[in-house]
C-alpha atoms as a PDB file:
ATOM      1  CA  UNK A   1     -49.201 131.360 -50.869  1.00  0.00           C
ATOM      2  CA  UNK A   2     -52.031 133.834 -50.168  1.00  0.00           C
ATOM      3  CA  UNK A   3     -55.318 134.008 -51.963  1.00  0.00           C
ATOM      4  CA  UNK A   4     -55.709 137.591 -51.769  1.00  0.00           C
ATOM      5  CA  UNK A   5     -55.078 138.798 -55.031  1.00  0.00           C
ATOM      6  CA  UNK A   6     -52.503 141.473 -55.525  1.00  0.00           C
ATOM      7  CA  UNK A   7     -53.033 145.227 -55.539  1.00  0.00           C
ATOM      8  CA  UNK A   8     -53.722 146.702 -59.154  1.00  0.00           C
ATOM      9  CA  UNK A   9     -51.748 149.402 -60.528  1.00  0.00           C
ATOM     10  CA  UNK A  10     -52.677 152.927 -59.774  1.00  0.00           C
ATOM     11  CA  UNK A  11     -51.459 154.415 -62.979  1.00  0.00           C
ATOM     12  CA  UNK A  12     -50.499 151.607 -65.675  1.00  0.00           C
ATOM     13  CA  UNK A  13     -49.301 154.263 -68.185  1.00  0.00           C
ATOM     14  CA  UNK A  14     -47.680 156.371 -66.320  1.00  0.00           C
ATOM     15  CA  UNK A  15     -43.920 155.791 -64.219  1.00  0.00           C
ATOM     16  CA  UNK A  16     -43.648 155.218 -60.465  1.00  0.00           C
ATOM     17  CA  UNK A  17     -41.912 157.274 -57.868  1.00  0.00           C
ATOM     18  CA  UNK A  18     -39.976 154.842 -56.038  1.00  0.00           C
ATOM     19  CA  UNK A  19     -41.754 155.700 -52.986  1.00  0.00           C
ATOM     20  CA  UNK A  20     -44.546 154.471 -54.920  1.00  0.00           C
ATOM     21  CA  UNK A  21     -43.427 151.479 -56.003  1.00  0.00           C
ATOM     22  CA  UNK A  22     -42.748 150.572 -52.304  1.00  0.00           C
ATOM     23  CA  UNK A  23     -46.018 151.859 -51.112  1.00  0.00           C
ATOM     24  CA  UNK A  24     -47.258 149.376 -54.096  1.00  0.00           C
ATOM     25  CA  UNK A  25     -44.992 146.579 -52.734  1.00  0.00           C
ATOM     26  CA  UNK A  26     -46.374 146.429 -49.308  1.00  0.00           C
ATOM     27  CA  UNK A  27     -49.508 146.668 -50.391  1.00  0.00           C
ATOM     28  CA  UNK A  28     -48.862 143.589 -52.212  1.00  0.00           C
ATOM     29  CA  UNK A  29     -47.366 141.884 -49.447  1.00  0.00           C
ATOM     30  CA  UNK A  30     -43.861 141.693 -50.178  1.00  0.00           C
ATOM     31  CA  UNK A  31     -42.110 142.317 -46.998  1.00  0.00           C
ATOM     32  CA  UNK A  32     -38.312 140.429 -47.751  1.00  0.00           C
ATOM     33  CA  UNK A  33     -35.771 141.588 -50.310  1.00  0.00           C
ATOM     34  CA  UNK A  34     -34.225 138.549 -51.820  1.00  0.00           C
ATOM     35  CA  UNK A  35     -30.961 140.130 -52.702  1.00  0.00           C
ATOM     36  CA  UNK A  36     -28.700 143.220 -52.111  1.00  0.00           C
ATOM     37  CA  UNK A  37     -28.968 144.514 -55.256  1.00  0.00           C
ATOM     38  CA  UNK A  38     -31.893 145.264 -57.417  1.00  0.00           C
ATOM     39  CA  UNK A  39     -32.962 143.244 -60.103  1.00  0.00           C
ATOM     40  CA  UNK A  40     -34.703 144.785 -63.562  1.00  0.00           C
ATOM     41  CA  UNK A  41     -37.284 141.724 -63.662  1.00  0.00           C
ATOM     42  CA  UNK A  42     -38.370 143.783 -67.464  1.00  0.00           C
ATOM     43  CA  UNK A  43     -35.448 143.326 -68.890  1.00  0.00           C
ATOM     44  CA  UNK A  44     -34.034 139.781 -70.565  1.00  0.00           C
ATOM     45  CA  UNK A  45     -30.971 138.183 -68.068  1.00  0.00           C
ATOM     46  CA  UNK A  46     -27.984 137.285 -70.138  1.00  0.00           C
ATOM     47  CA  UNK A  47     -27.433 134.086 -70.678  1.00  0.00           C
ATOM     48  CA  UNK A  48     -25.352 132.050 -68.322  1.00  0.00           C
ATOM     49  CA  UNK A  49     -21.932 130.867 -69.718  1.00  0.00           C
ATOM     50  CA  UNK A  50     -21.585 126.804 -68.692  1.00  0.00           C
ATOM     51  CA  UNK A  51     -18.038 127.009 -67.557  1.00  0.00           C
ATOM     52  CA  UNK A  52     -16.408 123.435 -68.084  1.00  0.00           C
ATOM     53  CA  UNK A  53     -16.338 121.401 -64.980  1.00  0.00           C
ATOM     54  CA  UNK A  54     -12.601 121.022 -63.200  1.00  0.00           C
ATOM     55  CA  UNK A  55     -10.891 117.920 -64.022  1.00  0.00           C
ATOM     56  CA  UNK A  56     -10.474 116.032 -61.176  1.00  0.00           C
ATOM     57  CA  UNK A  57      -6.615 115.561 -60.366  1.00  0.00           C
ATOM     58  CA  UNK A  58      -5.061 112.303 -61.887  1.00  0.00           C
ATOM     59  CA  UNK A  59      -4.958 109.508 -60.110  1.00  0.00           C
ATOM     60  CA  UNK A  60      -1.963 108.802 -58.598  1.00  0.00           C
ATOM     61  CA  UNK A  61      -0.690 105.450 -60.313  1.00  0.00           C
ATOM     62  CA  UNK A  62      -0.304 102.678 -58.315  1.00  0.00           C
ATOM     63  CA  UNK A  63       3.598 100.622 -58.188  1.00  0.00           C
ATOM     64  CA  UNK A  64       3.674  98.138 -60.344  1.00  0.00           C
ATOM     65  CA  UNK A  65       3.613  94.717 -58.085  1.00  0.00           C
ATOM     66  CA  UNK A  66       7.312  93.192 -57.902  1.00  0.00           C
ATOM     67  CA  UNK A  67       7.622  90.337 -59.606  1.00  0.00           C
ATOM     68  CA  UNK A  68       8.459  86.940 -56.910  1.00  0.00           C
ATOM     69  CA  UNK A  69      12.042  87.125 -57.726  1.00  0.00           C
ATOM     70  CA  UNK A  70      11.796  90.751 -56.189  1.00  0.00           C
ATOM     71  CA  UNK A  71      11.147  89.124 -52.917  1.00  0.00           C
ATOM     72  CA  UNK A  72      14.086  86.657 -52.871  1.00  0.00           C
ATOM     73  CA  UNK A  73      17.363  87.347 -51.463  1.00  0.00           C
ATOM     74  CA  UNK A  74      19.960  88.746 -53.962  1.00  0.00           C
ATOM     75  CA  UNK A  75      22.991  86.417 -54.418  1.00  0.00           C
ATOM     76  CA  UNK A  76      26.225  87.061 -52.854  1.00  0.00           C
ATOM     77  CA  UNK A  77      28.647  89.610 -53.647  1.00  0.00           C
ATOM     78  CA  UNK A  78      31.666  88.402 -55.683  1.00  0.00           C
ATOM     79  CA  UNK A  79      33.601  88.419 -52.364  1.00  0.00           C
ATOM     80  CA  UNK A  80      31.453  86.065 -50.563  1.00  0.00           C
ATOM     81  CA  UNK A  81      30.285  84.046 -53.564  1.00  0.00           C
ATOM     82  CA  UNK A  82      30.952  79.975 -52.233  1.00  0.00           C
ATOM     83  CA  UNK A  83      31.121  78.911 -55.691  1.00  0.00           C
ATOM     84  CA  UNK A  84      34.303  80.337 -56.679  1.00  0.00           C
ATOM     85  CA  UNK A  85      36.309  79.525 -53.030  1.00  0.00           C
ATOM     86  CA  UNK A  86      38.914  76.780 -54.249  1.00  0.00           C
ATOM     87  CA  UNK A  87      39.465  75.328 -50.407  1.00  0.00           C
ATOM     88  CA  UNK A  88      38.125  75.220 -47.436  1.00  0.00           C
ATOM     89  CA  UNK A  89      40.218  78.298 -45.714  1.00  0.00           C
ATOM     90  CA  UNK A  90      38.665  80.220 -49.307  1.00  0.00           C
ATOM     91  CA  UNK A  91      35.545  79.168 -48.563  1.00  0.00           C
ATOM     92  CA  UNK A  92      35.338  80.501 -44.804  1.00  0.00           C
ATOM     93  CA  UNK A  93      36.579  83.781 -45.903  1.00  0.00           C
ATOM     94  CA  UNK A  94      33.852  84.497 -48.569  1.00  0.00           C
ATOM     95  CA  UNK A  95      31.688  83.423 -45.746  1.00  0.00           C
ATOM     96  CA  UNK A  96      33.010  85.830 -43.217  1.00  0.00           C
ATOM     97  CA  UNK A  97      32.358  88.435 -45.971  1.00  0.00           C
ATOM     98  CA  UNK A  98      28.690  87.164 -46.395  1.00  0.00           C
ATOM     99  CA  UNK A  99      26.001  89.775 -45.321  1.00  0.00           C
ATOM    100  CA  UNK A 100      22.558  88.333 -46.761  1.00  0.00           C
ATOM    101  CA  UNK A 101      21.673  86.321 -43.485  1.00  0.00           C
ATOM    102  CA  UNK A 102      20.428  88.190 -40.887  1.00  0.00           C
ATOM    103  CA  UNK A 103      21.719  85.266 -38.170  1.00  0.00           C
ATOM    104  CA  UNK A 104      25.415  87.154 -38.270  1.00  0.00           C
ATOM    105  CA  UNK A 105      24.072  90.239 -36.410  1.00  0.00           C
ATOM    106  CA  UNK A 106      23.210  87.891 -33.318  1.00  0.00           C
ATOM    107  CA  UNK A 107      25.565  85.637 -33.507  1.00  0.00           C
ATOM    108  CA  UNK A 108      29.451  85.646 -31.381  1.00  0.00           C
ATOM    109  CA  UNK A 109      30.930  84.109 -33.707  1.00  0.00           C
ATOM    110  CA  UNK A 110      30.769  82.371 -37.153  1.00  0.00           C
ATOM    111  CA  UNK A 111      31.005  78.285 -36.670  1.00  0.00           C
ATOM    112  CA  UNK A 112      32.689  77.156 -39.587  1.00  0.00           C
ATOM    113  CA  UNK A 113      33.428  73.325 -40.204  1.00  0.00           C
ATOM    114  CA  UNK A 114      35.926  71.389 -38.320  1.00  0.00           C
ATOM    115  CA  UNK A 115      38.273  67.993 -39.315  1.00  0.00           C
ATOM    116  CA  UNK A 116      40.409  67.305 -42.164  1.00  0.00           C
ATOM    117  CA  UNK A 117      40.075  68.949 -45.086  1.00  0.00           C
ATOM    118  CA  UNK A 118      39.989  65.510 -46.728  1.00  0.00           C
ATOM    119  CA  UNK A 119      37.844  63.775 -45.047  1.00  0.00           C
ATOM    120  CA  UNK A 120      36.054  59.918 -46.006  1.00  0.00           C
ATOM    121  CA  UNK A 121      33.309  61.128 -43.425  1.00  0.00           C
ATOM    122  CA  UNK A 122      31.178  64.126 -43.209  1.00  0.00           C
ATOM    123  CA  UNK A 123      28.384  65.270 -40.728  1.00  0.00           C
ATOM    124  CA  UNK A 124      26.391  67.647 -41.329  1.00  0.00           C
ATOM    125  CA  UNK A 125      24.112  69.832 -38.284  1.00  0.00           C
ATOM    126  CA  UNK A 126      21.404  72.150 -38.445  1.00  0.00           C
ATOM    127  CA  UNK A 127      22.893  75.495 -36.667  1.00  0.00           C
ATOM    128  CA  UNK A 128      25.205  76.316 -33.363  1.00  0.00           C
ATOM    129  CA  UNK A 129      24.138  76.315 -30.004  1.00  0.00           C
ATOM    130  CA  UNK A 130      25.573  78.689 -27.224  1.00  0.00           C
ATOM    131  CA  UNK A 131      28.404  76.334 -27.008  1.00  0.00           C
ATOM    132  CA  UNK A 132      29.885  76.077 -30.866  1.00  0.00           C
ATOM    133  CA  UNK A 133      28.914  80.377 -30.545  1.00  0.00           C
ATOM    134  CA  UNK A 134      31.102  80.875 -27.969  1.00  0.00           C
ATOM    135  CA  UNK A 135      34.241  78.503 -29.103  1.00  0.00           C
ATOM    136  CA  UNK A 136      33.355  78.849 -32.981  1.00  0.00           C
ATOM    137  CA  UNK A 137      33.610  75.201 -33.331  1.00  0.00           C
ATOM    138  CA  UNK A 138      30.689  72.709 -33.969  1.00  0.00           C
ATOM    139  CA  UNK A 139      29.215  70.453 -32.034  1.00  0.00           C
ATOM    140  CA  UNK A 140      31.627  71.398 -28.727  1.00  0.00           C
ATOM    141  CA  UNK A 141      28.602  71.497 -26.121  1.00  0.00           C
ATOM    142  CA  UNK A 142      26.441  68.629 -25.026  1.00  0.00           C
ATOM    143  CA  UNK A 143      25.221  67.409 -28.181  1.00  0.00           C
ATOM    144  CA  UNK A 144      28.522  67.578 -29.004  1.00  0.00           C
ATOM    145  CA  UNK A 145      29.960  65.211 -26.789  1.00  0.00           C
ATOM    146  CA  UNK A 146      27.120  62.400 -27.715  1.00  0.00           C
ATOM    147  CA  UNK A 147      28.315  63.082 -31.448  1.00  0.00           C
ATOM    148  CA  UNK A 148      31.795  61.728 -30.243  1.00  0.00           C
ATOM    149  CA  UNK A 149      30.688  58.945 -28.103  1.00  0.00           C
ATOM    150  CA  UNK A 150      28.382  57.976 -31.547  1.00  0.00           C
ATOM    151  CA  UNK A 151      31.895  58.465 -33.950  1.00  0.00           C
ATOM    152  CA  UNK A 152      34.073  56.832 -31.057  1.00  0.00           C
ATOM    153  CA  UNK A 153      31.102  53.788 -31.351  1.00  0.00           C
ATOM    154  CA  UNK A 154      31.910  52.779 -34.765  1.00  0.00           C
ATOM    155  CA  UNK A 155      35.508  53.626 -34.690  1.00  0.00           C
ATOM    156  CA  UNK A 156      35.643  56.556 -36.705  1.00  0.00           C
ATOM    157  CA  UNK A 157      37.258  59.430 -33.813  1.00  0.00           C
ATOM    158  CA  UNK A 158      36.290  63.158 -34.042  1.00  0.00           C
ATOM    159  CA  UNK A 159      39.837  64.154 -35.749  1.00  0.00           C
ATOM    160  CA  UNK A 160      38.993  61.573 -38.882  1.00  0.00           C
ATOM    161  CA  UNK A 161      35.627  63.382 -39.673  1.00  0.00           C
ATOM    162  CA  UNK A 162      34.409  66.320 -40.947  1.00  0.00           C
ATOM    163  CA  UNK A 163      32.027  68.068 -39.033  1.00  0.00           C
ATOM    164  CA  UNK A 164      29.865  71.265 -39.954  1.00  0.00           C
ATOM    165  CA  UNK A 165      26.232  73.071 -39.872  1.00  0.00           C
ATOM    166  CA  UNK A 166      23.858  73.946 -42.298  1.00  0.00           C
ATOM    167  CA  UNK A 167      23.723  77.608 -40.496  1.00  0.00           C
ATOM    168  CA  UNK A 168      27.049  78.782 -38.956  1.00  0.00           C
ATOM    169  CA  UNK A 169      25.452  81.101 -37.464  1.00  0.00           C
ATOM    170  CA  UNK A 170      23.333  80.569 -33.900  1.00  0.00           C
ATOM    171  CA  UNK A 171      19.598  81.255 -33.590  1.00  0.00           C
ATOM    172  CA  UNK A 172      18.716  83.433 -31.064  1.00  0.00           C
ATOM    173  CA  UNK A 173      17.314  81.476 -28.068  1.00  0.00           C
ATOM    174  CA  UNK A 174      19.156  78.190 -29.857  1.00  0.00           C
ATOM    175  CA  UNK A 175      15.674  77.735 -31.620  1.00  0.00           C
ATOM    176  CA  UNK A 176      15.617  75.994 -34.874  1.00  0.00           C
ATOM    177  CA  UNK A 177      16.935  78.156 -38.086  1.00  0.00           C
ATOM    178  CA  UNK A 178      14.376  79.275 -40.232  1.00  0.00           C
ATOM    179  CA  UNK A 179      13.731  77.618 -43.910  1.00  0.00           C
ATOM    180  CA  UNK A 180      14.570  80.680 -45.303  1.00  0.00           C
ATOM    181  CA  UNK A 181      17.866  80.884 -43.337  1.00  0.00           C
ATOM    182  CA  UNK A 182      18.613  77.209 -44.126  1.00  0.00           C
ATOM    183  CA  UNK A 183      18.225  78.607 -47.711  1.00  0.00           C
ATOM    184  CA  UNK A 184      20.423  81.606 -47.447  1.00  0.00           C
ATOM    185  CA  UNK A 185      23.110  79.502 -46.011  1.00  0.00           C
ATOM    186  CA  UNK A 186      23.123  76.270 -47.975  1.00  0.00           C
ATOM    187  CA  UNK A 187      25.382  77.518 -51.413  1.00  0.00           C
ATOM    188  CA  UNK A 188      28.450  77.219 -48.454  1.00  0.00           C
ATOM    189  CA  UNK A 189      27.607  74.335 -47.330  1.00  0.00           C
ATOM    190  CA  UNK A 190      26.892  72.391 -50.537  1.00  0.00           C
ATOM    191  CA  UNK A 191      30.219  74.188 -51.324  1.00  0.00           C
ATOM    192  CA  UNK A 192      31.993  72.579 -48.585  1.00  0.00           C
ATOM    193  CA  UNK A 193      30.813  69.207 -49.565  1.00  0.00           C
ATOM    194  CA  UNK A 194      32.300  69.749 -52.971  1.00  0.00           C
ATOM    195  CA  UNK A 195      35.436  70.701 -51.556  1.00  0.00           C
ATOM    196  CA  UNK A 196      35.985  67.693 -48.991  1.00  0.00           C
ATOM    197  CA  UNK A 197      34.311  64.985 -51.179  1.00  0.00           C
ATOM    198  CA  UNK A 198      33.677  62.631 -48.872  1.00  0.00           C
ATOM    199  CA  UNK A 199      32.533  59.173 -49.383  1.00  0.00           C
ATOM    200  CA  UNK A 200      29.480  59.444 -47.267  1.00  0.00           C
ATOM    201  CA  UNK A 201      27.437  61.947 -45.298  1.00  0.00           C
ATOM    202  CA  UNK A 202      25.249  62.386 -42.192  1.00  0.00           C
ATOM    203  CA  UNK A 203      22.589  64.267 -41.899  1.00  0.00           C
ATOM    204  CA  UNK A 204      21.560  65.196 -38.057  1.00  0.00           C
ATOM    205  CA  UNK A 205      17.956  66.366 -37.506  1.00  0.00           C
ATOM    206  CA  UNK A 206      15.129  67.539 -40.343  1.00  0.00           C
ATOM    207  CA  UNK A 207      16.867  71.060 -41.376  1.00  0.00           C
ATOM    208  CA  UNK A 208      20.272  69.484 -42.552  1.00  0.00           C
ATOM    209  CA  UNK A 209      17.935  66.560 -44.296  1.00  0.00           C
ATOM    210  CA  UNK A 210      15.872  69.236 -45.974  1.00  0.00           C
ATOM    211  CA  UNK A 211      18.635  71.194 -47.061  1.00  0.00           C
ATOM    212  CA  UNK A 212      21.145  68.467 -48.456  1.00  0.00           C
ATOM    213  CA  UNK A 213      18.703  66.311 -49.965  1.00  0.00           C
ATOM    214  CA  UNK A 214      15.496  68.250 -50.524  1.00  0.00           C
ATOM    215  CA  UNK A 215      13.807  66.089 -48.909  1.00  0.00           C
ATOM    216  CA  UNK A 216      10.473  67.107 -46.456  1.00  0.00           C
ATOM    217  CA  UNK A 217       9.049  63.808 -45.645  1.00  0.00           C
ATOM    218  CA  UNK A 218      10.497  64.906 -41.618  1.00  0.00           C
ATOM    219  CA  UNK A 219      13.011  62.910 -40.265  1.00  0.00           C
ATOM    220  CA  UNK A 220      11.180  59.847 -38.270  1.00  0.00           C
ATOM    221  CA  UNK A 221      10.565  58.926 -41.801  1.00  0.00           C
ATOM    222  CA  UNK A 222      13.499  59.564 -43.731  1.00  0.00           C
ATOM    223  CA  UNK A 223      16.067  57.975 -40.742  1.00  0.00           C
ATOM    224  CA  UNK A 224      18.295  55.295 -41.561  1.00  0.00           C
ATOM    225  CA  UNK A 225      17.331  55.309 -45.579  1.00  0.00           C
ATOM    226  CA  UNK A 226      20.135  56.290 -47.507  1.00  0.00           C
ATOM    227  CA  UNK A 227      20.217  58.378 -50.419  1.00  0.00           C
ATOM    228  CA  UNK A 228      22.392  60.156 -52.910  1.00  0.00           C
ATOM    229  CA  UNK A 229      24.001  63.129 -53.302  1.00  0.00           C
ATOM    230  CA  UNK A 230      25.051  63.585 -57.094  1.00  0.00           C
ATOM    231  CA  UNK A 231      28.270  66.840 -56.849  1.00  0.00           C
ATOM    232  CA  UNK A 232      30.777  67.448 -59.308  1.00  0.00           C
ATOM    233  CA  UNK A 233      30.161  64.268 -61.539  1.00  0.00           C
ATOM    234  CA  UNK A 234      30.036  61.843 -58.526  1.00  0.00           C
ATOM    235  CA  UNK A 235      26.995  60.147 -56.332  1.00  0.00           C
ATOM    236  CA  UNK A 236      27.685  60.706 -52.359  1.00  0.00           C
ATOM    237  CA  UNK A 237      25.923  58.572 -50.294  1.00  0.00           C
ATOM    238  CA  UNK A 238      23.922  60.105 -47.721  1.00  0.00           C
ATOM    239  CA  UNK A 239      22.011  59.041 -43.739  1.00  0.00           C
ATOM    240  CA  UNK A 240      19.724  61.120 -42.462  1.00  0.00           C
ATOM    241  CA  UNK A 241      19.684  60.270 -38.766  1.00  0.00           C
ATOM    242  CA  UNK A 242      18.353  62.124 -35.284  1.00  0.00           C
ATOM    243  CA  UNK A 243      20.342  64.764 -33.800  1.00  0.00           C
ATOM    244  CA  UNK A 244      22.170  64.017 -30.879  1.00  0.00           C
ATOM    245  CA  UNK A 245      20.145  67.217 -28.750  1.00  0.00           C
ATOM    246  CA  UNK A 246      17.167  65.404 -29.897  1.00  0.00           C
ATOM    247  CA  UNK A 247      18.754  61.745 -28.218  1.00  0.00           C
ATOM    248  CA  UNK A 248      19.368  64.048 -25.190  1.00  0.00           C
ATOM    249  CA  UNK A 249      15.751  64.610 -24.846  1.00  0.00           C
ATOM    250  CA  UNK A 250      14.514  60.919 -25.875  1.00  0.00           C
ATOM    251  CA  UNK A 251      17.476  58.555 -25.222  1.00  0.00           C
ATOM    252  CA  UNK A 252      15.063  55.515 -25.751  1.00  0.00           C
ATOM    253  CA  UNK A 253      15.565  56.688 -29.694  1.00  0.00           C
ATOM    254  CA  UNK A 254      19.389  55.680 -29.099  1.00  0.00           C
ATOM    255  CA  UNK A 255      18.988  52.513 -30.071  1.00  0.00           C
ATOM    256  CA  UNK A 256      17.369  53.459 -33.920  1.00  0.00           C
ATOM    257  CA  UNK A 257      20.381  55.663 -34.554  1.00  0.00           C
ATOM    258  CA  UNK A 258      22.435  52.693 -33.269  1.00  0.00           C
ATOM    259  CA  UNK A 259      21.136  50.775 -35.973  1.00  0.00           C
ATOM    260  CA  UNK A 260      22.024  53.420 -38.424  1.00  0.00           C
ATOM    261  CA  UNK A 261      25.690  53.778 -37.363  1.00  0.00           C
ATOM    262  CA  UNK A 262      26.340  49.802 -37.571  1.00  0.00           C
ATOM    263  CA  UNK A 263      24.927  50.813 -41.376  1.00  0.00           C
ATOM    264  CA  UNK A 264      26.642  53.272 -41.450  1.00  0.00           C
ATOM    265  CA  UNK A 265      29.725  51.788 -41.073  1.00  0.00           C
ATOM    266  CA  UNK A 266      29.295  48.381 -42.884  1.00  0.00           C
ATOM    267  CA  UNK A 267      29.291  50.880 -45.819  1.00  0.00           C
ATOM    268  CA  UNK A 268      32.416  52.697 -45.534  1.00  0.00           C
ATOM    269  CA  UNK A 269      34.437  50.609 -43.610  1.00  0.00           C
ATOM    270  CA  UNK A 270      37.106  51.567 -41.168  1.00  0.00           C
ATOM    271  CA  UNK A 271      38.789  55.210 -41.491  1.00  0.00           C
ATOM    272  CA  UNK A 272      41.827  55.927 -42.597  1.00  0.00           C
ATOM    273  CA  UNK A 273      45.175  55.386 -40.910  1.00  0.00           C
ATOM    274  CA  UNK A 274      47.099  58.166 -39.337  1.00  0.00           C
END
């Protein structure tokens, strides 16, 4: 601000010319207009009306978070349910007609079980390789073959024993199924054990163990220690054992699963007669 003091006014009483009052302006060192139009600085400004701040917009309200059950798989339709399949042949076609594992869209072919429908003995895989997805029987490749010779070992032949997966449907890449596919798919096979009743069954490699006996303890621990199966009002013995792919890769395990046949076999004894 300047400290020169501003120009008095040449006639206080009497009204300006506006040519005056710009004469008096410069003189007084204004030299900037603040605004386009002119401002009455004599008279009172009307007060200011406060208009109400805008609301801001609602917030947009987050989902609710699913409850856990959200996030598990529905159960089957009524055409696929397992539960309600009175034989084997019912219980293939409800899971032919099974959509909730994603497995089917890879897969050939569904592997369903193979042997009599009647069976004393029942063994019990983890999922198809490329072999059992091409054919759409079990244990055909192989692994398969080594599961005969085993059988053969003890006397008990392919055609006397009932042999199915946990999965029927291959992994891609033959890798191991999934827990949550072993989940999806163990209502049919539970089912089938129902519906064959056997007197015993063996479990080959950690998924089938898992699955049929709930059991996590992984298989080096759990092989050759039988346990039981309680379906439909009756106990089913149960061996976990290796999987024959598994001997393929470490045949100096052969002779542990050895043992467990011989056990196997002291317990139920010779199979039936054609």
């Amino acid at each position: 601000m300047s400290d020169t003091p501003a120009p008095e006014h040449p006639n206080p009483g009497a009204p300006m010319s506006a040519a005056a009052v710009l004469r008096w302006y410069v003189a007084a060192g204004v030299d900037l207009a603040v605004g386009e139009e002119p401002v009455d600085r004599t008279q009172t400004p009307p007060p200011q009306i406060q208009l109400p701040a805008q609301a801001p917009p609602p917030r947009a309200e987050m989902p609710a978070r699913a409850a856990p059950s959200a996030f598990l798989p529905p159960p089957p339709a009524p055409a696929a349910d397992p539960a309600t399949a009175q034989t084997l042949d019912e219980l293939k076609e409800r899971l032919e007609a099974f959509e909730g594992c994603l497995l089917r869209r890879t897969a050939t072919r569904t592997v369903f079980g193979d042997g009599p429908a009647t069976a004393r003995l029942m063994v019990i895989g983890e999922a198809p390789g490329a072999d059992e997805d091409r054919s759409g029987v079990p244990f055909v490749g192989k692994a398969g073959k080594l599961l005969d010779k085993m059988l053969a070992s003890i006397g008990w032949p392919r055609e006397t024993v009932y042999i199915t997966n946990v999965v029927p449907w291959r992994p891609p890449g033959n890798r191991n199924p999934t827990p949550e596919e072993v989940t999806l798919c163990q209502p049919f096979v539970m089912r089938a054990i129902e519906l064959v009743a056997p007197d015993a069954v063996v479990l080959l490699g950690a998924s089938a163990t898992a699955a049929i006996c709930d059991r996590h303890d992984g298989i080096t621990r759990l092989r050759g220690k039988w346990q039981t199966l309680a379906r439909n009002g009756r106990e089913i013995a149960v061996l976990p054992t290796f999987h024959p792919a598994f001997l393929l890769r470490f045949p100096d395990k052969k002779a542990l699963v050895w043992r467990d046949l011989c056990a196997l076999k002291a317990r139920i004894g010779e199979p039936p007669q054609a």
